[in-house]
C-alpha atoms as a PDB file:
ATOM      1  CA  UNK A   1     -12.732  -0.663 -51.942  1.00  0.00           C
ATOM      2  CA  UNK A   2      -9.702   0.445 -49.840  1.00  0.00           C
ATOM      3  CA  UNK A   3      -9.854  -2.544 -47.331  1.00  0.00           C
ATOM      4  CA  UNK A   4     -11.685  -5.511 -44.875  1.00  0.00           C
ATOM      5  CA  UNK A   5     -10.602  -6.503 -41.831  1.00  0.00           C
ATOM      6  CA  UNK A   6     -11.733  -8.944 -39.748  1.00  0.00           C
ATOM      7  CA  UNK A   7     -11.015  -9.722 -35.727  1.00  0.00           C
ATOM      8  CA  UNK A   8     -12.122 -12.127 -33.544  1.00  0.00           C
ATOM      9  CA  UNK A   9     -11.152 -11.722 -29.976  1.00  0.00           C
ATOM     10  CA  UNK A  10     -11.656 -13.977 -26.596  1.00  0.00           C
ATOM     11  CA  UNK A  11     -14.339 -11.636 -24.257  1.00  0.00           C
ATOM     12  CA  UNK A  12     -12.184 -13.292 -21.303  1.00  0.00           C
ATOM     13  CA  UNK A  13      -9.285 -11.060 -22.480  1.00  0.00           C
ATOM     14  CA  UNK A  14     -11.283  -7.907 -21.006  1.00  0.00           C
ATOM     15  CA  UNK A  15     -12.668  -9.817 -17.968  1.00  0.00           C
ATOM     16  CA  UNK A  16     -10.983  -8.153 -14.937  1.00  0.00           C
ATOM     17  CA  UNK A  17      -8.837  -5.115 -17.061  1.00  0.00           C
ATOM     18  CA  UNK A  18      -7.295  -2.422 -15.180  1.00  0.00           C
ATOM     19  CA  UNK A  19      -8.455   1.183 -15.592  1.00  0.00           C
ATOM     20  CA  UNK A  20      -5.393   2.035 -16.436  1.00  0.00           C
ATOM     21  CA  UNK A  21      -5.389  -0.590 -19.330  1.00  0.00           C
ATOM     22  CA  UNK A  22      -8.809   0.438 -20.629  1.00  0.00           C
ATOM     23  CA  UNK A  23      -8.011   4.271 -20.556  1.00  0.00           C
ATOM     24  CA  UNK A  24      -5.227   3.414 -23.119  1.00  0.00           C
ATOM     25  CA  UNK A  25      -7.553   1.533 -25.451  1.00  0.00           C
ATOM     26  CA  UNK A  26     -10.977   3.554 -25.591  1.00  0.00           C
ATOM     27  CA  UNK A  27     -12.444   6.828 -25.085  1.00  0.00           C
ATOM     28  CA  UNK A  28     -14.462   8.127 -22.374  1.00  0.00           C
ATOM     29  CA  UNK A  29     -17.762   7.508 -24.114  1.00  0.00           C
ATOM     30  CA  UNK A  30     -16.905   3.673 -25.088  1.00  0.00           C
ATOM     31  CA  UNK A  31     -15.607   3.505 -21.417  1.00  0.00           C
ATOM     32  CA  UNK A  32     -18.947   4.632 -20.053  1.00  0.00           C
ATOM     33  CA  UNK A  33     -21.350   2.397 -22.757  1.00  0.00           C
ATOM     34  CA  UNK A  34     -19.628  -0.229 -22.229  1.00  0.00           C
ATOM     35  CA  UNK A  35     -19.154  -0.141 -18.070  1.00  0.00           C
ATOM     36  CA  UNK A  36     -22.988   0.808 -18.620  1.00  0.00           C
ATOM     37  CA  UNK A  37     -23.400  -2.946 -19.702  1.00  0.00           C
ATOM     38  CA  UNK A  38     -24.278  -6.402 -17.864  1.00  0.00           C
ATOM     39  CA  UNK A  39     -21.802  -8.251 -20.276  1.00  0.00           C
ATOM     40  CA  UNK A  40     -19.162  -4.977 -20.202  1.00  0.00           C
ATOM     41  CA  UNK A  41     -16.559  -7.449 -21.321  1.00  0.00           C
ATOM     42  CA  UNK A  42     -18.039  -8.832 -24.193  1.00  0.00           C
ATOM     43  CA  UNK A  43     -18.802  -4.861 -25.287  1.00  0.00           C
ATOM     44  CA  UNK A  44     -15.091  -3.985 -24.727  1.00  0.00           C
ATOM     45  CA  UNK A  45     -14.148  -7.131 -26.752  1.00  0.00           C
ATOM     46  CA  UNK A  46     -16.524  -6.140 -30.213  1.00  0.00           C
ATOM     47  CA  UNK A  47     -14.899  -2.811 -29.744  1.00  0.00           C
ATOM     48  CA  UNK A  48     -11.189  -3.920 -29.145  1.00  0.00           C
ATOM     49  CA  UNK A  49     -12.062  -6.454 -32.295  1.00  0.00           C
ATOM     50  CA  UNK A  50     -13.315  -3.250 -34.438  1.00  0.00           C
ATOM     51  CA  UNK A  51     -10.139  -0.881 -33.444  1.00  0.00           C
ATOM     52  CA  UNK A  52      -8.292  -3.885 -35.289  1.00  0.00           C
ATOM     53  CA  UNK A  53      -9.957  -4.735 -37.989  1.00  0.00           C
ATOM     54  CA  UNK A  54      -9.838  -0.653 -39.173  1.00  0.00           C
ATOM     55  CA  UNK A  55      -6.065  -0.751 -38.539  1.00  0.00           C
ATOM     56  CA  UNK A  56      -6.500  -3.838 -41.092  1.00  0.00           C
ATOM     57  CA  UNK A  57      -8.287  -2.859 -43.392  1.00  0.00           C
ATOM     58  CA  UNK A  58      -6.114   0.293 -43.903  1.00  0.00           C
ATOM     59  CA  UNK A  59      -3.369  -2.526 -43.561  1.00  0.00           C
ATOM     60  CA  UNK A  60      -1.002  -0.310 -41.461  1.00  0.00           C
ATOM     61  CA  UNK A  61      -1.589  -1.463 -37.857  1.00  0.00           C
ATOM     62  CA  UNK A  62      -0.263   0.738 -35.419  1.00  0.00           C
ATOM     63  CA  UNK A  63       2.376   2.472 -37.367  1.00  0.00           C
ATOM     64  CA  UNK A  64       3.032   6.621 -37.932  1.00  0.00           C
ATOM     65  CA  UNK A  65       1.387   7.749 -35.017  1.00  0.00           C
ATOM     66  CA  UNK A  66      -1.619   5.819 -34.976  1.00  0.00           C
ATOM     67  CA  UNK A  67      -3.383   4.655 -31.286  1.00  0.00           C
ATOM     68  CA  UNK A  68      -6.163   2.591 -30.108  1.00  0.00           C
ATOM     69  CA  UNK A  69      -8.125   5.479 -29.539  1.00  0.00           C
ATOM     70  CA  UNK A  70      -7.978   7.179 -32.800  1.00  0.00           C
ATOM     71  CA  UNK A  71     -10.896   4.821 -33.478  1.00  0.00           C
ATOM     72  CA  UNK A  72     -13.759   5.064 -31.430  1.00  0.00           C
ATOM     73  CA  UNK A  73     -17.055   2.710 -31.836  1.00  0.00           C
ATOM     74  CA  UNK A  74     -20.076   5.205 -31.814  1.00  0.00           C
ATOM     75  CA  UNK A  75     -23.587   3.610 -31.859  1.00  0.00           C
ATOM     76  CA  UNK A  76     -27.045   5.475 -33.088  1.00  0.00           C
ATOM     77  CA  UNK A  77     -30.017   5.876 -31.297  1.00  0.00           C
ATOM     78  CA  UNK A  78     -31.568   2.980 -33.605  1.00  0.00           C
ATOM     79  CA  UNK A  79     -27.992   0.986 -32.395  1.00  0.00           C
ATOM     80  CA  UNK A  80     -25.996   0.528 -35.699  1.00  0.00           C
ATOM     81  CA  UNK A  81     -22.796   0.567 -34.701  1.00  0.00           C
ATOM     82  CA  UNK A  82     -20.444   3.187 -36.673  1.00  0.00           C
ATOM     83  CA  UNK A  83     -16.991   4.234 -36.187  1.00  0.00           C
ATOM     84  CA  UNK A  84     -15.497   7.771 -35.346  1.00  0.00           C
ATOM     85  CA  UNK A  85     -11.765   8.025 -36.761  1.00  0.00           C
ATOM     86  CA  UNK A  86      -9.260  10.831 -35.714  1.00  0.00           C
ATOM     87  CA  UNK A  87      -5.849  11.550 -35.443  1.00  0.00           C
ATOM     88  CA  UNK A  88      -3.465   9.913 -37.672  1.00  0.00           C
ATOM     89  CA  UNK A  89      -6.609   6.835 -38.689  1.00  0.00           C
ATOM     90  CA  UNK A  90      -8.483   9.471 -40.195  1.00  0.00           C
ATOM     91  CA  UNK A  91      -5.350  11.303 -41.650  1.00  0.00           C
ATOM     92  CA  UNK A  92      -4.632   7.662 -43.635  1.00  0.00           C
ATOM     93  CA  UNK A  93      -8.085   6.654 -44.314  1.00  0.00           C
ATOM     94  CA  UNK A  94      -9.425  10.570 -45.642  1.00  0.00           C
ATOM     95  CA  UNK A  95     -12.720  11.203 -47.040  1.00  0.00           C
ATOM     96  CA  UNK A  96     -13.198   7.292 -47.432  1.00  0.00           C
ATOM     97  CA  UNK A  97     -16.383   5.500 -45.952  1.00  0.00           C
ATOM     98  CA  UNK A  98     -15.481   2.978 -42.824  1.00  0.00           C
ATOM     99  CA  UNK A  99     -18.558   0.275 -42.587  1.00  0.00           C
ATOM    100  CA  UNK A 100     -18.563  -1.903 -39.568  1.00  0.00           C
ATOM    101  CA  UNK A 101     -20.179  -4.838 -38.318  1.00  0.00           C
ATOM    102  CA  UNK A 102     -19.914  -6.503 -34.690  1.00  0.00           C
ATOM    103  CA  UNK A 103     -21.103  -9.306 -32.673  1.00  0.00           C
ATOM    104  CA  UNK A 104     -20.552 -11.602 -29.621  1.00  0.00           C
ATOM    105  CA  UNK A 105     -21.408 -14.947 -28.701  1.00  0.00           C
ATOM    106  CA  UNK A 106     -20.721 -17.719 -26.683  1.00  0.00           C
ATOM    107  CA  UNK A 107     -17.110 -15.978 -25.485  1.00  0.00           C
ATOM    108  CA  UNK A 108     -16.214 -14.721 -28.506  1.00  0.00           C
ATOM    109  CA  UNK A 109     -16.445 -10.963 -30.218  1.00  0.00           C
ATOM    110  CA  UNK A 110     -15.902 -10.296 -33.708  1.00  0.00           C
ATOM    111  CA  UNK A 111     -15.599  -7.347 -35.882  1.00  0.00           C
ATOM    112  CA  UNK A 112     -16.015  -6.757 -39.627  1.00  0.00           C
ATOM    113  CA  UNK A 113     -15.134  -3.833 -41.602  1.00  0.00           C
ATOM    114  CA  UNK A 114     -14.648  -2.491 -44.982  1.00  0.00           C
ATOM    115  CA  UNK A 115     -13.352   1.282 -46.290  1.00  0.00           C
ATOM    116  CA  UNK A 116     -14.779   2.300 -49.369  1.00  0.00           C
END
C-alpha cells in the first residue's frame, strides 16, 4: 500500500460557487454530472473530498505541478465511483491502483481512498 486518505467536507461549502470557482476545481464532465443533480452541492462536495484525499494518500498535496483537476471522479454505468488521474497525480502515483469510496449525508461529504 502506497497511501489512505480520508476528507470530510461541509456540502454548504459548494452551495452558491461561482463558475469561475468550479472551472478551477473539476472537469467538464464532473461539472456537467454533478450540475445534472438535485443535491449538485453535495456531488461537488464527495468529489472536492476525493481530489483531497488522493493528494493524501500520495501525501504531497498540491506540490510540483499538481491541480485540482488532475483528478477527476469518473463513475460506471453500474455507479462505482473511480478516479481518472493525469498530469503530474498520475506522473507521482504511476502504474499504482487508486480505490475510492464516497458518500454524503446529513451536510456532510466524505471521501476514502487507498493506492495500492
Amino acid at each position: 500500500m502506497l497511501g489512505l486518505g480520508v476528507d470530510v467536507v461541509e456540502v454548504s461549502r459548494f452551495a452558491r460557487r461561482d463558475r469561475r470557482f468550479l472551472d478551477r476545481l473539476f472537469t467538464p464532465a464532473e461539472r456537467r454530472y454533478c450540475e445534472g443533480r438535485a443535491a449538485r452541492a453535495a456531488h461537488y462536495a464527495a468529489r472536492f473530498a476525493a481530489k483531497e484525499a488522493v493528494l493524501k494518500a500520495l501525501g504531497t498535496g498540491l506540490t510540483d505541478g499538481m491541480r485540482w483537476r488532475d483528478v477527476e471522479v469518473v463513475r460506471a454505468a453500474s455507479g462505482a465511483v473511480s478516479v481518472r488521474l493525469s498530469g503530474a497525480v498520475r506522473r507521482r502515483a504511476g502504474r499504482r491502483r487508486v480505490h475510492l469510496s464516497l458518500s454524503h449525508a446529513g451536510g456532510i461529504a466524505v471521501a476514502a481512498v487507498v493506492i495500492v
